[in-house]
N, C-alpha and C. Protein backbone atom coordinates (compact mmCIF):
# COMPACT_ATOMS: atom_id res chain seq x y z
N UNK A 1 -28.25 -33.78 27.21
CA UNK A 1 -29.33 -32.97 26.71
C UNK A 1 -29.49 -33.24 25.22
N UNK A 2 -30.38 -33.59 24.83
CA UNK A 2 -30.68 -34.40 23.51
C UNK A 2 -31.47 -33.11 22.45
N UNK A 3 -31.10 -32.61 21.44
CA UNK A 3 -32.05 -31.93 20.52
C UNK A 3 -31.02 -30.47 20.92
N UNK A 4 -30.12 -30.30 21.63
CA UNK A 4 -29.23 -28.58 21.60
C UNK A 4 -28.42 -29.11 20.70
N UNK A 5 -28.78 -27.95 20.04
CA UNK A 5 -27.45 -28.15 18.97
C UNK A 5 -26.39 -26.84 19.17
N UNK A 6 -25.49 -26.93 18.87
CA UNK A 6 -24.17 -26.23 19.04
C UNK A 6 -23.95 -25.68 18.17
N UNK A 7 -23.98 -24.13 17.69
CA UNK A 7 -23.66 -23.64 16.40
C UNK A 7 -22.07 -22.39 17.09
N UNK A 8 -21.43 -22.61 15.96
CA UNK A 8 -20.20 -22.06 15.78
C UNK A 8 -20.06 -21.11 14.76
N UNK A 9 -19.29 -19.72 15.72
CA UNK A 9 -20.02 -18.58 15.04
C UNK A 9 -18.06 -18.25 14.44
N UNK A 10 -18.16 -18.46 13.36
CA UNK A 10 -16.71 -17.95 12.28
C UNK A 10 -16.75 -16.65 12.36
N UNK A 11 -15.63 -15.92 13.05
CA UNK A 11 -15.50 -14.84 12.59
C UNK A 11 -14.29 -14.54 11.79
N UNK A 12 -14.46 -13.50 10.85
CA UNK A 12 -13.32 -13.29 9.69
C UNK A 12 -12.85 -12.22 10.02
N UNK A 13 -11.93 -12.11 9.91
CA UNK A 13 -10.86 -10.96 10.36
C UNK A 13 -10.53 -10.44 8.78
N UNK A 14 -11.04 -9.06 8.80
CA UNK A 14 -10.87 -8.43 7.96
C UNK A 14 -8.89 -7.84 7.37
N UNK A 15 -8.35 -8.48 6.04
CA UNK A 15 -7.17 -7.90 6.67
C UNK A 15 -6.95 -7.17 5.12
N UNK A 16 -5.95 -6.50 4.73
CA UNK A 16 -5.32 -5.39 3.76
C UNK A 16 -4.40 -6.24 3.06
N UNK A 17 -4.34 -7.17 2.10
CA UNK A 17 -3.14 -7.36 1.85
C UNK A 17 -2.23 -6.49 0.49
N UNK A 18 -2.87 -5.53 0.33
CA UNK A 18 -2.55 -4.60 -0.84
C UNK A 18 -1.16 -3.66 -0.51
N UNK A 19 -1.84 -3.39 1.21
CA UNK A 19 -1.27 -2.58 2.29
C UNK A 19 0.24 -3.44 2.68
N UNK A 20 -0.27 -4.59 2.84
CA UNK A 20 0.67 -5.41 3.46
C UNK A 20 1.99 -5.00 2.56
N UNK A 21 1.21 -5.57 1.31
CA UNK A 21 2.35 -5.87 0.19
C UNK A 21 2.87 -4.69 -0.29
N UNK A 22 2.11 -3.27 0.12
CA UNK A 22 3.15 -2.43 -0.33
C UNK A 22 4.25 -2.10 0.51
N UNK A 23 4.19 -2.59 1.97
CA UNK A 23 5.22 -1.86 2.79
C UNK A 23 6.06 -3.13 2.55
N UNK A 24 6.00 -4.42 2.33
CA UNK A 24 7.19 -5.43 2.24
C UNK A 24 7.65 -4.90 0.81
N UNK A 25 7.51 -4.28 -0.44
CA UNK A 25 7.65 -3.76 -1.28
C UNK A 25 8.59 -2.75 -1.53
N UNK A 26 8.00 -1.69 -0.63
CA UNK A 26 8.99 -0.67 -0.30
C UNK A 26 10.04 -0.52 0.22
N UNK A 27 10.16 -1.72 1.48
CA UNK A 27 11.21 -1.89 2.13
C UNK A 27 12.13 -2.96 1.27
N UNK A 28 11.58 -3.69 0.55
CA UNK A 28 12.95 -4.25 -0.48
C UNK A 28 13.40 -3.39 -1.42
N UNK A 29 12.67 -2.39 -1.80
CA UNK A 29 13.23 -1.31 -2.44
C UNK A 29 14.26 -0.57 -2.39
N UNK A 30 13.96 0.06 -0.96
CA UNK A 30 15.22 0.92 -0.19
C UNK A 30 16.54 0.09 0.36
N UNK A 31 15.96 -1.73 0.37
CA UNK A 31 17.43 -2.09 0.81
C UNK A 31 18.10 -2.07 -0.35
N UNK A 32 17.37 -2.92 -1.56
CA UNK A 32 17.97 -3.19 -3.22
C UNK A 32 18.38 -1.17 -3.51
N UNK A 33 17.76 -0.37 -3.26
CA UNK A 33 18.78 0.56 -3.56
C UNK A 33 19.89 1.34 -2.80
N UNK A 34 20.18 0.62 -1.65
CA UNK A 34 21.70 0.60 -0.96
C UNK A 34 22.48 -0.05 -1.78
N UNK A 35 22.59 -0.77 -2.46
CA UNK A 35 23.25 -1.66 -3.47
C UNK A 35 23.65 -1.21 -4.61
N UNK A 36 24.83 -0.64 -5.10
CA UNK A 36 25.26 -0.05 -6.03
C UNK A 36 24.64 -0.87 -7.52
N UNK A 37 24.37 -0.40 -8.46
CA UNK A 37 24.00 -0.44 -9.63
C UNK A 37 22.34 -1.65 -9.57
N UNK A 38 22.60 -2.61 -8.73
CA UNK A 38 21.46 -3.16 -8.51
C UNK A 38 20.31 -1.90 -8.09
N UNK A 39 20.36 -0.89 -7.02
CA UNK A 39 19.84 -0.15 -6.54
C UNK A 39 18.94 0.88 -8.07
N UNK A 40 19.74 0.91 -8.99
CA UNK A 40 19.23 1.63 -10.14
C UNK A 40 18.36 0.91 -11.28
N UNK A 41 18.31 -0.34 -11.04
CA UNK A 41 17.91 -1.33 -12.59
C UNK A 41 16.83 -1.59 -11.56
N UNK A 42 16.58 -2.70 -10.74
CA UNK A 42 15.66 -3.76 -10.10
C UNK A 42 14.61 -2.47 -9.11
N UNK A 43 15.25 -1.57 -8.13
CA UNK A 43 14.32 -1.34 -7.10
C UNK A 43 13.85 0.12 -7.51
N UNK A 44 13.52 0.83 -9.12
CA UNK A 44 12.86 1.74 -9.03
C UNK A 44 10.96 0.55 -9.51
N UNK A 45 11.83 -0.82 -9.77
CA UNK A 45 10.65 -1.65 -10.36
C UNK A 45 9.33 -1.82 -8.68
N UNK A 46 10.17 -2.13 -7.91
CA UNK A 46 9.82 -2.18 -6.37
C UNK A 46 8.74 -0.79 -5.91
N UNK A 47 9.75 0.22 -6.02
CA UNK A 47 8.70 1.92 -5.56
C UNK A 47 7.84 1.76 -6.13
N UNK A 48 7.23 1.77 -7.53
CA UNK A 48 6.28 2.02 -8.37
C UNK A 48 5.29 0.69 -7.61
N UNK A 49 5.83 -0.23 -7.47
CA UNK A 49 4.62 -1.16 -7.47
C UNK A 49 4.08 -1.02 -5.67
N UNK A 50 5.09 -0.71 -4.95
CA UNK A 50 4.82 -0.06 -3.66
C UNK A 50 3.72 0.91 -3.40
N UNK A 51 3.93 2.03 -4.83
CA UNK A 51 3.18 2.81 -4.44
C UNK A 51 1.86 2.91 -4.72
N UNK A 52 1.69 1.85 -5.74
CA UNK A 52 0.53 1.41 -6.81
C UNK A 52 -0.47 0.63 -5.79
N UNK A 53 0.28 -0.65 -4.77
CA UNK A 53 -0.17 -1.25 -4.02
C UNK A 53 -0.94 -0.59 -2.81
N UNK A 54 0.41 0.42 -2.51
CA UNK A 54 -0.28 1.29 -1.28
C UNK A 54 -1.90 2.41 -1.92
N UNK A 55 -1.72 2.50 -2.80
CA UNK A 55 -3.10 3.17 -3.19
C UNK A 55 -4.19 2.81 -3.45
N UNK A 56 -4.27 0.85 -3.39
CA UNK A 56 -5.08 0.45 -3.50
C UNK A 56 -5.49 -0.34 -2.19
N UNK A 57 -4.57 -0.39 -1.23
CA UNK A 57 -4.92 -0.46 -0.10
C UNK A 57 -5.62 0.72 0.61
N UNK A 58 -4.93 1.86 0.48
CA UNK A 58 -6.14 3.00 1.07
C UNK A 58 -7.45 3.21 0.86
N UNK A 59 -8.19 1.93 -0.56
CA UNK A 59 -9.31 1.52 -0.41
C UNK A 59 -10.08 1.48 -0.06
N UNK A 60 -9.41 0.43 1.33
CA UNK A 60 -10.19 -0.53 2.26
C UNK A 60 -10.09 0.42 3.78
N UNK A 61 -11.03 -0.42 4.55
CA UNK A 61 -11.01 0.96 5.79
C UNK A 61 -9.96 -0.07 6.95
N UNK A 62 -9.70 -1.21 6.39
CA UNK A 62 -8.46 -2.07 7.58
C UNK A 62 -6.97 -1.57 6.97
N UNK A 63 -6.54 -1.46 8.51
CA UNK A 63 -4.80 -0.96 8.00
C UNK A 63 -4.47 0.31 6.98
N UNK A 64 -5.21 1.06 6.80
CA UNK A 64 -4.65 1.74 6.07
C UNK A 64 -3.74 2.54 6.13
N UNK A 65 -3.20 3.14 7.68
CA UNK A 65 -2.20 3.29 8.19
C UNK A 65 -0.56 2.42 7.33
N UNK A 66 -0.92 1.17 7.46
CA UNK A 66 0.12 0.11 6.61
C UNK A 66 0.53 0.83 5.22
N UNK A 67 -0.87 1.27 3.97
CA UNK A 67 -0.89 1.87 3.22
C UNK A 67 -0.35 2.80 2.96
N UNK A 68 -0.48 4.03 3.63
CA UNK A 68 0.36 5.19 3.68
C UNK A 68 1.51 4.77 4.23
N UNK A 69 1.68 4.17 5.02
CA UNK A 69 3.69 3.80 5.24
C UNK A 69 4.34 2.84 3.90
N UNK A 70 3.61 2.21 3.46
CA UNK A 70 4.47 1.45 1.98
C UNK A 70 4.25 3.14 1.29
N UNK A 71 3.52 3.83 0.60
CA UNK A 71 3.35 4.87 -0.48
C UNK A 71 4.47 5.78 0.52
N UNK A 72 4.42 5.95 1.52
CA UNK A 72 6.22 6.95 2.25
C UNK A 72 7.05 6.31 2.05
N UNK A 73 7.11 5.31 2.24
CA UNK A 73 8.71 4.82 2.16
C UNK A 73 8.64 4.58 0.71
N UNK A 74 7.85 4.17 -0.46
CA UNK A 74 8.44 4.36 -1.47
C UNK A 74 8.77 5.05 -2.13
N UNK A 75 7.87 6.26 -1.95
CA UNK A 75 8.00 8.15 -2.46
C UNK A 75 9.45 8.70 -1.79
N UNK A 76 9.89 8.22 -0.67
CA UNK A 76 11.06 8.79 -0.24
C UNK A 76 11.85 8.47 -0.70
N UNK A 77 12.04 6.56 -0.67
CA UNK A 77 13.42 5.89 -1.22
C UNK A 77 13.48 6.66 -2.88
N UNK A 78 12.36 6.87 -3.57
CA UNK A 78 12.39 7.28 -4.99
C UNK A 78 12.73 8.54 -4.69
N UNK A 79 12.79 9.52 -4.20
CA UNK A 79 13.26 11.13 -3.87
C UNK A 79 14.83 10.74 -3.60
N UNK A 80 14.84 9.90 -2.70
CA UNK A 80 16.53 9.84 -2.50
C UNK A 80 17.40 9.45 -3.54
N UNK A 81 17.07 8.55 -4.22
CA UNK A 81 17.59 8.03 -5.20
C UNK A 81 17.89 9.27 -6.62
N UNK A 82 16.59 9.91 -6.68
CA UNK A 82 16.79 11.28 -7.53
C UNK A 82 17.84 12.00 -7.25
N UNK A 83 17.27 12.66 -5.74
CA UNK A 83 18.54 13.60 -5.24
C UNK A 83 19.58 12.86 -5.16
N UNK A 84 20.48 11.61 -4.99
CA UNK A 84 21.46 11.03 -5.78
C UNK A 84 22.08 11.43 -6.94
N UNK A 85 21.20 11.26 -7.95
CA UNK A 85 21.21 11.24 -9.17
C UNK A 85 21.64 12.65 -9.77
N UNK A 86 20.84 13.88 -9.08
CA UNK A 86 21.12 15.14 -9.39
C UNK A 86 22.80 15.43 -8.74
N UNK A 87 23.11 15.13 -7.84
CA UNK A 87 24.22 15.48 -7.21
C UNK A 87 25.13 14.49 -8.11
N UNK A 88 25.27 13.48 -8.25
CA UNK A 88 26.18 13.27 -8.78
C UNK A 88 26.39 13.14 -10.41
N UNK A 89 25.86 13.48 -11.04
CA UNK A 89 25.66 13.90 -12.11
C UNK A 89 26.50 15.15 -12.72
């Protein structure tokens, strides 16, 4: 059949990587603060940017679910680490 032409329809998959990056964020956080003295210098640097990330993923209307789980797990690991801090103090 001579003169059909074939057009190819791209679809883009919308994705979060703000979201992404805050929950891989958070979760190196909470492992780096199982880690004695590492846990206090390197992974309050981790929460903050976890939670910074996760707020700019709640943005977007993909994954934002992802979003709010990096901003929990970094608000918690940072609560635990406090209540640490108060108790043994």
């Amino acid at each position: 059949m001579i003169g059909l032409e074939h057009h190819q329809h791209v679809v883009e998959k919308e994705t979060n990587a703000a979201a992404s990056l805050s929950i891989l964020l958070a979760v190196l956080g909470f492992i780096l603060s199982l880690i004695p003295l590492v846990g206090w210098i390197l992974a309050p640097f981790f929460w903050v940017l976890a939670i910074l990330f996760g707020m700019v993923g709640l943005h977007k209307e993909v994954n934002r679910g992802a979003a709010i789980l990096g901003i929990a797990i970094g608000f918690v690991t940072f609560m635990y680490k406090i209540a640490l801090m108060q108790i043994f103090s």
